[in-house]
C-alpha atoms as a PDB file:
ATOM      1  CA  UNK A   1      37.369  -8.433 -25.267  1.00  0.00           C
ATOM      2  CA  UNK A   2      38.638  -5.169 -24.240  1.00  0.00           C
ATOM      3  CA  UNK A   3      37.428  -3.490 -20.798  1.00  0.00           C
ATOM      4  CA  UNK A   4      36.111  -0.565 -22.550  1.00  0.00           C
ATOM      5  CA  UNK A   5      34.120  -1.991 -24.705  1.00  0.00           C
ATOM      6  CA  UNK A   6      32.654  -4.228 -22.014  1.00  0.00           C
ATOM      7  CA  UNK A   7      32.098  -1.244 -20.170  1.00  0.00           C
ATOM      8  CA  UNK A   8      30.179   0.583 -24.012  1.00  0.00           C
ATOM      9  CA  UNK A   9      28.248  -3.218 -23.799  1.00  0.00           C
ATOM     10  CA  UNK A  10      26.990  -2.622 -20.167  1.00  0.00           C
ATOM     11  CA  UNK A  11      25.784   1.191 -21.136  1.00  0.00           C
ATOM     12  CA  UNK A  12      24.348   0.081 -23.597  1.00  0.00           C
ATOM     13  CA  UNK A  13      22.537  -2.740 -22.080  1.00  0.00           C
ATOM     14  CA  UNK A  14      21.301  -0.940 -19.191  1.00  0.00           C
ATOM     15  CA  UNK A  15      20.121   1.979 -21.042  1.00  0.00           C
ATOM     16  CA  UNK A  16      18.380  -0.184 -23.435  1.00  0.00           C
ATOM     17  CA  UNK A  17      16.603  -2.197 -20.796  1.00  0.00           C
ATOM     18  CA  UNK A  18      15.771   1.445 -19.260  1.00  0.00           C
ATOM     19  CA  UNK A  19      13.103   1.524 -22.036  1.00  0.00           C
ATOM     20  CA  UNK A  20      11.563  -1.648 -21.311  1.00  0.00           C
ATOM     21  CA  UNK A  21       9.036  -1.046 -18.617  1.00  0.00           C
ATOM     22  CA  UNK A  22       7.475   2.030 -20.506  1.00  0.00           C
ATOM     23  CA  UNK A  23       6.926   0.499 -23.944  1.00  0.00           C
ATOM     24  CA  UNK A  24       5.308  -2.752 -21.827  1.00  0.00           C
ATOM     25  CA  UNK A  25       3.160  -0.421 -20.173  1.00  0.00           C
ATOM     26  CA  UNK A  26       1.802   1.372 -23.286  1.00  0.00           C
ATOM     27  CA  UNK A  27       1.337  -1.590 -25.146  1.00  0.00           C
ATOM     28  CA  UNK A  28      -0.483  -3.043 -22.056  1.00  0.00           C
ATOM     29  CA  UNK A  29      -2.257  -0.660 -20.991  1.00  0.00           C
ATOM     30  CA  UNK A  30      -2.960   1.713 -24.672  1.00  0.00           C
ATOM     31  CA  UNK A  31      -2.257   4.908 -22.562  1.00  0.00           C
ATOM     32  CA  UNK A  32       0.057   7.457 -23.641  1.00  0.00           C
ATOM     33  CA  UNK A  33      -0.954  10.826 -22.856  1.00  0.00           C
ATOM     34  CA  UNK A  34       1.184  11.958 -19.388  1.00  0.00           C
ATOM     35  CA  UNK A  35       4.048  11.365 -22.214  1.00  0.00           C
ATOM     36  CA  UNK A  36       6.257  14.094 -23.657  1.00  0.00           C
ATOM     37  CA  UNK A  37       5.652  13.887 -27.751  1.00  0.00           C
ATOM     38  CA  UNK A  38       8.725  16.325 -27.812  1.00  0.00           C
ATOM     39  CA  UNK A  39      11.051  14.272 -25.497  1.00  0.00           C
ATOM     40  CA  UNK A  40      10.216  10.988 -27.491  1.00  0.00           C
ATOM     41  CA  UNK A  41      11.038  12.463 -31.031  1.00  0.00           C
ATOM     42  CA  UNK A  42      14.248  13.843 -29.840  1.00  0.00           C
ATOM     43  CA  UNK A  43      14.998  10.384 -28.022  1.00  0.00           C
ATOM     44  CA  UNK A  44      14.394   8.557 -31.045  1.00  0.00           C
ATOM     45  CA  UNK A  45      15.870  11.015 -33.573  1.00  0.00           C
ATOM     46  CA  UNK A  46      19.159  11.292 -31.021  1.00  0.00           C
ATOM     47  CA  UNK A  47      19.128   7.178 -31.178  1.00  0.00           C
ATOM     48  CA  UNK A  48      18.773   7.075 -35.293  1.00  0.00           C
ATOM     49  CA  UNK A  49      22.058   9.285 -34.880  1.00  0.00           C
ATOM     50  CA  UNK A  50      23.736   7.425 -32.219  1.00  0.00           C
ATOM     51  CA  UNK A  51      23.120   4.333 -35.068  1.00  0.00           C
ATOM     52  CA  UNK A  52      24.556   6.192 -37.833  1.00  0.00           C
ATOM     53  CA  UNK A  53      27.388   7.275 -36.179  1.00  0.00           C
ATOM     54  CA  UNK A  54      27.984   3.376 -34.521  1.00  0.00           C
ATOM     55  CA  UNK A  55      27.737   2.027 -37.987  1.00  0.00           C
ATOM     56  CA  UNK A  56      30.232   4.516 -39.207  1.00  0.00           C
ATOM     57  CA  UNK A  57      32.602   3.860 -36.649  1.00  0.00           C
ATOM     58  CA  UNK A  58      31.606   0.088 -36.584  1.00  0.00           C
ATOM     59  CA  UNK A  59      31.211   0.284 -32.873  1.00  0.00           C
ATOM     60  CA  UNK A  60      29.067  -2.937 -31.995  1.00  0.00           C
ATOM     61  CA  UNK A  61      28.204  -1.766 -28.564  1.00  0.00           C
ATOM     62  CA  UNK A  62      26.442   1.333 -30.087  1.00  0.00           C
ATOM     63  CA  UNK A  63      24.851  -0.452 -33.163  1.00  0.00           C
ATOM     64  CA  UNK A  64      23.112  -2.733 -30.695  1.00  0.00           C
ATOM     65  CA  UNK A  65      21.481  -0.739 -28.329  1.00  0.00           C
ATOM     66  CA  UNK A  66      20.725   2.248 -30.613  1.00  0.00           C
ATOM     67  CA  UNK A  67      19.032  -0.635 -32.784  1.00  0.00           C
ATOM     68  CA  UNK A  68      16.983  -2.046 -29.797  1.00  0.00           C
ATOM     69  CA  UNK A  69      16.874   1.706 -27.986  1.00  0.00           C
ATOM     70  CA  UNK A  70      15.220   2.697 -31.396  1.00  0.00           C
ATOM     71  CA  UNK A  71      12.909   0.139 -31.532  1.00  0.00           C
ATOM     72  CA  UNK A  72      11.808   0.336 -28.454  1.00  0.00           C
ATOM     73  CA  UNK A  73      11.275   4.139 -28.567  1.00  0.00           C
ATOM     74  CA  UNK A  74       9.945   4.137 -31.489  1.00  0.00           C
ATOM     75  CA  UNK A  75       7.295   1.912 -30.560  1.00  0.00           C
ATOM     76  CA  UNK A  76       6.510   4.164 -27.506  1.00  0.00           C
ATOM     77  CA  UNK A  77       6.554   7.369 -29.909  1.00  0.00           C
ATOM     78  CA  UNK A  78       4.430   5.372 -32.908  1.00  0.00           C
ATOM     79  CA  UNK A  79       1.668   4.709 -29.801  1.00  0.00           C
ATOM     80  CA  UNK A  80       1.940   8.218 -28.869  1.00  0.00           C
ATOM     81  CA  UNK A  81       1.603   9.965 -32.618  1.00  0.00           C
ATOM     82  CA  UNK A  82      -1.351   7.049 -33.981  1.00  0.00           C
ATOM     83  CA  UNK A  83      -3.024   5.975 -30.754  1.00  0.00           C
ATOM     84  CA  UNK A  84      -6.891   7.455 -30.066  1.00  0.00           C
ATOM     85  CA  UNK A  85      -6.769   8.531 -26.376  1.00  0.00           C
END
């Protein structure tokens, strides 16, 4: 494996992983309102392009953690659009 793409796997595992203890929190806990709606939907819509464009380029680093960075964000923004506060 080449260094740089070790290098794309270990962005993109510890930026991934960076979303962890949030969306375990909100599902925990069912809280979401100190979060910013605004920052989540351009988080998630930034990581939907991020996929796109790793799927074009077929760029497994980016593929995987914009699929699990998307997931996980768009968990956290899904609790923050339907949950009741």
């Amino acid at each position: 494996m080449e260094g740089m793409t070790l290098i794309g796997l270990l962005a993109a595992t510890l930026t991934t992983i960076a979303f962890v203890p949030q969306a375990w929190r909100i599902i925990k806990l069912r809280k979401t309102d100190d979060l910013s709606l605004t920052m989540y939907v351009l988080m998630f819509s930034g990581q939907l392009c991020w996929l796109a464009y790793g799927i074009w380029m077929q760029d497994a680093p980016l593929i995987l953690a914009n699929v699990i960075g998307g997931s996980l964000s768009g968990t956290i923004l899904a609790f923050k659009l339907f949950l009741k506060q």
